[in-house]
N, C-alpha and C. Protein backbone atom coordinates (compact mmCIF):
# COMPACT_ATOMS: atom_id res chain seq x y z
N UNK A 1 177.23 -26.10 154.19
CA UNK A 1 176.74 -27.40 153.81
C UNK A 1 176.05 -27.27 152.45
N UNK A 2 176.35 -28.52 151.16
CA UNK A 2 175.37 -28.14 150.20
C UNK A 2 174.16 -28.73 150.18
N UNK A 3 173.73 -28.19 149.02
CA UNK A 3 171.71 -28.57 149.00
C UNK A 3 171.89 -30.24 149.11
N UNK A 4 173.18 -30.51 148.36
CA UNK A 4 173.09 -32.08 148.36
C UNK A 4 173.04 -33.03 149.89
N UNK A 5 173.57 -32.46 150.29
CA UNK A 5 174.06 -33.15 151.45
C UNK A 5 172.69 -32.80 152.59
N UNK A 6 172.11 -31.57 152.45
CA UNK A 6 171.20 -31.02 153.39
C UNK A 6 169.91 -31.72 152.78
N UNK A 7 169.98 -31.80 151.27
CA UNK A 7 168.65 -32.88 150.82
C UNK A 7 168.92 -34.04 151.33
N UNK A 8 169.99 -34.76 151.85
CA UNK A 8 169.84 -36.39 151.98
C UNK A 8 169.89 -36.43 153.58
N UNK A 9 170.61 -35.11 154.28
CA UNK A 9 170.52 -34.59 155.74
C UNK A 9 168.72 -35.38 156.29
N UNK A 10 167.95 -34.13 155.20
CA UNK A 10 166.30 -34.25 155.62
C UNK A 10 165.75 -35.65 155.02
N UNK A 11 166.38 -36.72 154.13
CA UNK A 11 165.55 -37.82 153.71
C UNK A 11 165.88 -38.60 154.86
N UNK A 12 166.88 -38.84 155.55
CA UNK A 12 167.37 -39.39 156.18
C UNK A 12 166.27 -38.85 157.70
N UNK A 13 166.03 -37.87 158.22
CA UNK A 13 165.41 -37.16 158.86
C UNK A 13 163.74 -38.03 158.55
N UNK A 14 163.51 -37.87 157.54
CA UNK A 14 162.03 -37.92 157.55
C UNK A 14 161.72 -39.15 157.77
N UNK A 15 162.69 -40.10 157.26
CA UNK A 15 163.07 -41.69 156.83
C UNK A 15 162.44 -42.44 158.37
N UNK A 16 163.66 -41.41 159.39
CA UNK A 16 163.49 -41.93 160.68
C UNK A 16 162.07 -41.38 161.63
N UNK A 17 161.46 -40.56 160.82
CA UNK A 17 159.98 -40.34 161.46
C UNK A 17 158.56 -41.14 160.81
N UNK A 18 159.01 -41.82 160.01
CA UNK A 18 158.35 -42.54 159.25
C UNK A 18 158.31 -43.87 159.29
N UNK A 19 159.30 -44.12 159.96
CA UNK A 19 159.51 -45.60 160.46
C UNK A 19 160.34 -45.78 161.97
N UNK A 20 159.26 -45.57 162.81
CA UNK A 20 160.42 -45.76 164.13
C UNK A 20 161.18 -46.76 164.48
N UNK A 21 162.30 -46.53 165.15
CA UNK A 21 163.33 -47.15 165.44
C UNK A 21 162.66 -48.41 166.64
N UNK A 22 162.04 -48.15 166.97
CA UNK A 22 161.55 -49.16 168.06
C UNK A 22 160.71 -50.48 167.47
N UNK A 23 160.54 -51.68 167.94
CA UNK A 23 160.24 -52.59 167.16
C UNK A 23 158.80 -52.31 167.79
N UNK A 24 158.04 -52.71 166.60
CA UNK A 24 156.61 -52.87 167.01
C UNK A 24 155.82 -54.12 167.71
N UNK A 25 154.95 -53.44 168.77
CA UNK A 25 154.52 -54.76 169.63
C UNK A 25 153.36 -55.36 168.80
N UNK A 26 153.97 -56.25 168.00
CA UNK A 26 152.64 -57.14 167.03
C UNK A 26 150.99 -57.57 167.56
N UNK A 27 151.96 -58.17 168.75
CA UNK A 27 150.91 -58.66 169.78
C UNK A 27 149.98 -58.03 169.90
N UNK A 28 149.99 -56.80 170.73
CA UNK A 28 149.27 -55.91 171.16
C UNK A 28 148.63 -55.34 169.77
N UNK A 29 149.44 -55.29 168.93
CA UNK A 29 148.25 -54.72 167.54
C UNK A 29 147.81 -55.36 166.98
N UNK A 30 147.63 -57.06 167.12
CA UNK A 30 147.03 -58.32 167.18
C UNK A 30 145.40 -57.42 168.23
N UNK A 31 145.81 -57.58 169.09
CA UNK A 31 145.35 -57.08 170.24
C UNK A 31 143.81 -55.91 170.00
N UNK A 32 144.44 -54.93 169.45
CA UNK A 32 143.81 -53.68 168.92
C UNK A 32 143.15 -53.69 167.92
N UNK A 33 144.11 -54.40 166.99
CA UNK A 33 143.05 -54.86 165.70
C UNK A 33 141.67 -55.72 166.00
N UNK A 34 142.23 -56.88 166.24
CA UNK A 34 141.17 -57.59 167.09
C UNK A 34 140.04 -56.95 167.27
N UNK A 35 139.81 -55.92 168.63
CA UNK A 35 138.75 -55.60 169.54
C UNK A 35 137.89 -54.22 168.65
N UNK A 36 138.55 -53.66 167.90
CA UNK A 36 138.47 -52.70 167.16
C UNK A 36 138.11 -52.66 165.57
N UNK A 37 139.25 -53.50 165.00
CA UNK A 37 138.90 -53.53 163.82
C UNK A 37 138.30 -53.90 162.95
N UNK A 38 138.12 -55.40 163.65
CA UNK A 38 137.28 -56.23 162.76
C UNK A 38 135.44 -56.08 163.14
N UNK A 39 135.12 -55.34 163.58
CA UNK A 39 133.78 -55.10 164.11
C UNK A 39 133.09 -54.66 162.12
N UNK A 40 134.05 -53.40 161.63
CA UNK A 40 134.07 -53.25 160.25
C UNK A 40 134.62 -54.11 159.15
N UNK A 41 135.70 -54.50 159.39
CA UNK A 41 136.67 -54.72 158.45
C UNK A 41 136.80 -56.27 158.53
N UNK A 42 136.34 -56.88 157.40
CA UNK A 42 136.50 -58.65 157.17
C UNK A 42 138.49 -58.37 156.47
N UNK A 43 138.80 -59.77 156.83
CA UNK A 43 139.66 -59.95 155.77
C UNK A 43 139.79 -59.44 154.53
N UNK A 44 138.55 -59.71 153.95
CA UNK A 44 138.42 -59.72 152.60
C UNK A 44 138.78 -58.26 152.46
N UNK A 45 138.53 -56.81 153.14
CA UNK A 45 139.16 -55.55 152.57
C UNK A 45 140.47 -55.22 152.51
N UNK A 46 141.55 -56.08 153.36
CA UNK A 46 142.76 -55.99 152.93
C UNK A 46 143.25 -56.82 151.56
N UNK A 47 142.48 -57.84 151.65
CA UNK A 47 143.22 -58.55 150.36
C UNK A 47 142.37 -58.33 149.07
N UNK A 48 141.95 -57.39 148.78
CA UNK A 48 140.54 -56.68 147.73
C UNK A 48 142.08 -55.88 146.46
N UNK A 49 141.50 -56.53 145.22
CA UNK A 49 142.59 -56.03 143.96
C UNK A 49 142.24 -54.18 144.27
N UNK A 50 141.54 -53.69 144.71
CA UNK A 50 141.61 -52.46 144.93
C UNK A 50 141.70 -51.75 146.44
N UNK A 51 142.34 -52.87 146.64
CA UNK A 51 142.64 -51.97 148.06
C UNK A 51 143.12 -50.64 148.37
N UNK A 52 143.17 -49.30 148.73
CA UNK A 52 144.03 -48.16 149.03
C UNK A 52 145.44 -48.27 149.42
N UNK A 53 146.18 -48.95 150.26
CA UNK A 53 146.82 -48.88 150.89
C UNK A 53 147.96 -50.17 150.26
N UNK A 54 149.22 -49.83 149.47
CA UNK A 54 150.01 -50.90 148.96
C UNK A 54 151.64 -51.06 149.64
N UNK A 55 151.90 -49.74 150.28
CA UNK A 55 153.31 -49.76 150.90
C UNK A 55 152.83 -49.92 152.31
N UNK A 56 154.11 -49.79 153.00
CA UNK A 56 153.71 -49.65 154.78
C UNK A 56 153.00 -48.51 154.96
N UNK A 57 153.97 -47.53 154.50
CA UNK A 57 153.53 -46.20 154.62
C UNK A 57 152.15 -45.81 154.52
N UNK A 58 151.17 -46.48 153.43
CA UNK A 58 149.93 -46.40 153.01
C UNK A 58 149.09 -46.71 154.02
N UNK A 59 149.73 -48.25 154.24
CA UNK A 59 149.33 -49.13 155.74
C UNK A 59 149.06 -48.17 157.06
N UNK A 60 150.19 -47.58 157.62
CA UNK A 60 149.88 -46.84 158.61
C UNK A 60 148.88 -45.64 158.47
N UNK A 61 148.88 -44.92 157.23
CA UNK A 61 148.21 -43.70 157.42
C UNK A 61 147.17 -44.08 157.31
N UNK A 62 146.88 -45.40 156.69
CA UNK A 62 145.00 -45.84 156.70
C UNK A 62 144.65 -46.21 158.23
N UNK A 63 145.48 -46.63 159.11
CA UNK A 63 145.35 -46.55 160.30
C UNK A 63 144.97 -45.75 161.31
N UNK A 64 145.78 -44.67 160.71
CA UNK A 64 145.93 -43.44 161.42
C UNK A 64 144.27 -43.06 161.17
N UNK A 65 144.29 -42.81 159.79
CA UNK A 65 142.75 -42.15 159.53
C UNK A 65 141.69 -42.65 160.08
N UNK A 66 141.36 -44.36 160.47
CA UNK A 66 140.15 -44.91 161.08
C UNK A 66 140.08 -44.72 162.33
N UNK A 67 141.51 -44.65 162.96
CA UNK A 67 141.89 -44.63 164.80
C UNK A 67 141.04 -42.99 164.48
N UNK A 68 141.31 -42.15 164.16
CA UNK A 68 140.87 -40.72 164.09
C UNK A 68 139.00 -40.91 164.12
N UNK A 69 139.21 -41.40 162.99
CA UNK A 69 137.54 -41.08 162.10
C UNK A 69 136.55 -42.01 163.68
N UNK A 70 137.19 -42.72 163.75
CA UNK A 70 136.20 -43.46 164.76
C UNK A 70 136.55 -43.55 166.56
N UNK A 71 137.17 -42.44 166.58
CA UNK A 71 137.19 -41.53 167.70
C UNK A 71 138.49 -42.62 168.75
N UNK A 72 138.89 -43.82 168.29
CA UNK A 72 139.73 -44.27 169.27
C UNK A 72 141.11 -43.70 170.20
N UNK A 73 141.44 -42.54 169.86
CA UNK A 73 142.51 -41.99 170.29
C UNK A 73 143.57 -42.75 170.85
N UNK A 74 144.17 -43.43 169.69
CA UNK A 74 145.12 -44.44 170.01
C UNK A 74 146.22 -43.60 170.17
N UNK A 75 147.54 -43.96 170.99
CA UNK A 75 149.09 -43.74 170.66
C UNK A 75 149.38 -43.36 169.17
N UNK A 76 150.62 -42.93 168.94
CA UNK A 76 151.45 -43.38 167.98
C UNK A 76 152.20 -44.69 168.14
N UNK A 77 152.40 -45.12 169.07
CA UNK A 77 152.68 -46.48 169.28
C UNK A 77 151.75 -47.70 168.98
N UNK A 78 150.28 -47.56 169.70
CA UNK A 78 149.42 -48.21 169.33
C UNK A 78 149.55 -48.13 167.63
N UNK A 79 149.52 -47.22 167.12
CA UNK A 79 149.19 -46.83 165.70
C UNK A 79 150.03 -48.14 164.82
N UNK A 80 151.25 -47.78 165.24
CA UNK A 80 153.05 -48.31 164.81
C UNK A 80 152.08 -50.28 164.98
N UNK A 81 151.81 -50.43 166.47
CA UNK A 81 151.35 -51.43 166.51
C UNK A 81 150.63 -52.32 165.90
N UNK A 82 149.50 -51.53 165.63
CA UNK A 82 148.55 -52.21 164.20
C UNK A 82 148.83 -51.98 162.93
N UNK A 83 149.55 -50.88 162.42
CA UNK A 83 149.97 -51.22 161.32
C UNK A 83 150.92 -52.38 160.98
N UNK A 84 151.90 -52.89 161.76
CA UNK A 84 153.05 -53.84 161.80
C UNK A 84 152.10 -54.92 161.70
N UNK A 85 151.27 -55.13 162.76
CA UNK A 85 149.84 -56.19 162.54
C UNK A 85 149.68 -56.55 161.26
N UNK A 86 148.72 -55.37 160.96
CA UNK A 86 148.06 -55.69 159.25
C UNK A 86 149.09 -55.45 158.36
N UNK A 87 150.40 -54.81 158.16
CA UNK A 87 151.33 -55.17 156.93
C UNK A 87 151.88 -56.07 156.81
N UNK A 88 152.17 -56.99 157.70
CA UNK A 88 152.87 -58.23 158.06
C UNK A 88 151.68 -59.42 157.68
N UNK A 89 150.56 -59.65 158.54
CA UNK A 89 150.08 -60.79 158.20
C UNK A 89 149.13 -60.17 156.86
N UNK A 90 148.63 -59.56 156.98
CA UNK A 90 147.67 -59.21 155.26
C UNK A 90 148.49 -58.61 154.05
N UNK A 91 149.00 -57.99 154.32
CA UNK A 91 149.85 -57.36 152.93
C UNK A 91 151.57 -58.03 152.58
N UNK A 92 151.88 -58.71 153.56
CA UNK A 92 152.90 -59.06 153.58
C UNK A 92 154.04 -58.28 153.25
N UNK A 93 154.17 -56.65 153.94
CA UNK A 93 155.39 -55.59 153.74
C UNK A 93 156.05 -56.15 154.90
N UNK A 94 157.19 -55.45 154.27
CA UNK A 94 158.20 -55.13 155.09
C UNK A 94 158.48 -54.30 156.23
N UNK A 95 158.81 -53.79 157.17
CA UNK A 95 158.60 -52.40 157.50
C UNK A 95 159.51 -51.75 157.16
């Protein structure tokens, strides 16, 4: 096999760990966000000209990091969940 084919082998690979195939339950990360998030987080820090987070990708890992930092031990599903949440209605991505 060449490097070419084995480089687009692994983009293709990473592509699909980076965005799961399963649709995300909005609701429920409606849900999570809700009870969780907004205790910190007004509106106003997603829609801030300096926000961190501008792709999905950004979206989820800022997720990832607060579910961590503030001990919630969510899923990766839960995770998938609230990010689809907040990229959709605040940032308006795609997934």
């Amino acid at each position: 096999m060449s490097k070419s084919v084995c480089s687009q082998v692994a983009a293709v690979a990473l592509a699909a760990l980076a965005f799961p195939a399963v649709a995300a339950d909005r609701d429920r990360g409606q849900s999570l966000h809700d009870n969780h998030c907004v205790l910190c987080h007004t509106t106003s820090v997603y829609t801030r000209a300096d926000r961190l987070a501008n792709t999905y990708l950004e979206v989820r890992q800022q997720v990832q990091r607060w579910q961590e930092n503030t001990r919630l031990r969510w899923t990766p599903t839960d995770i998938d969940n609230v990010t689809e949440y907040i990229a959709d209605k605040y940032y308006k991505l795609p997934q």
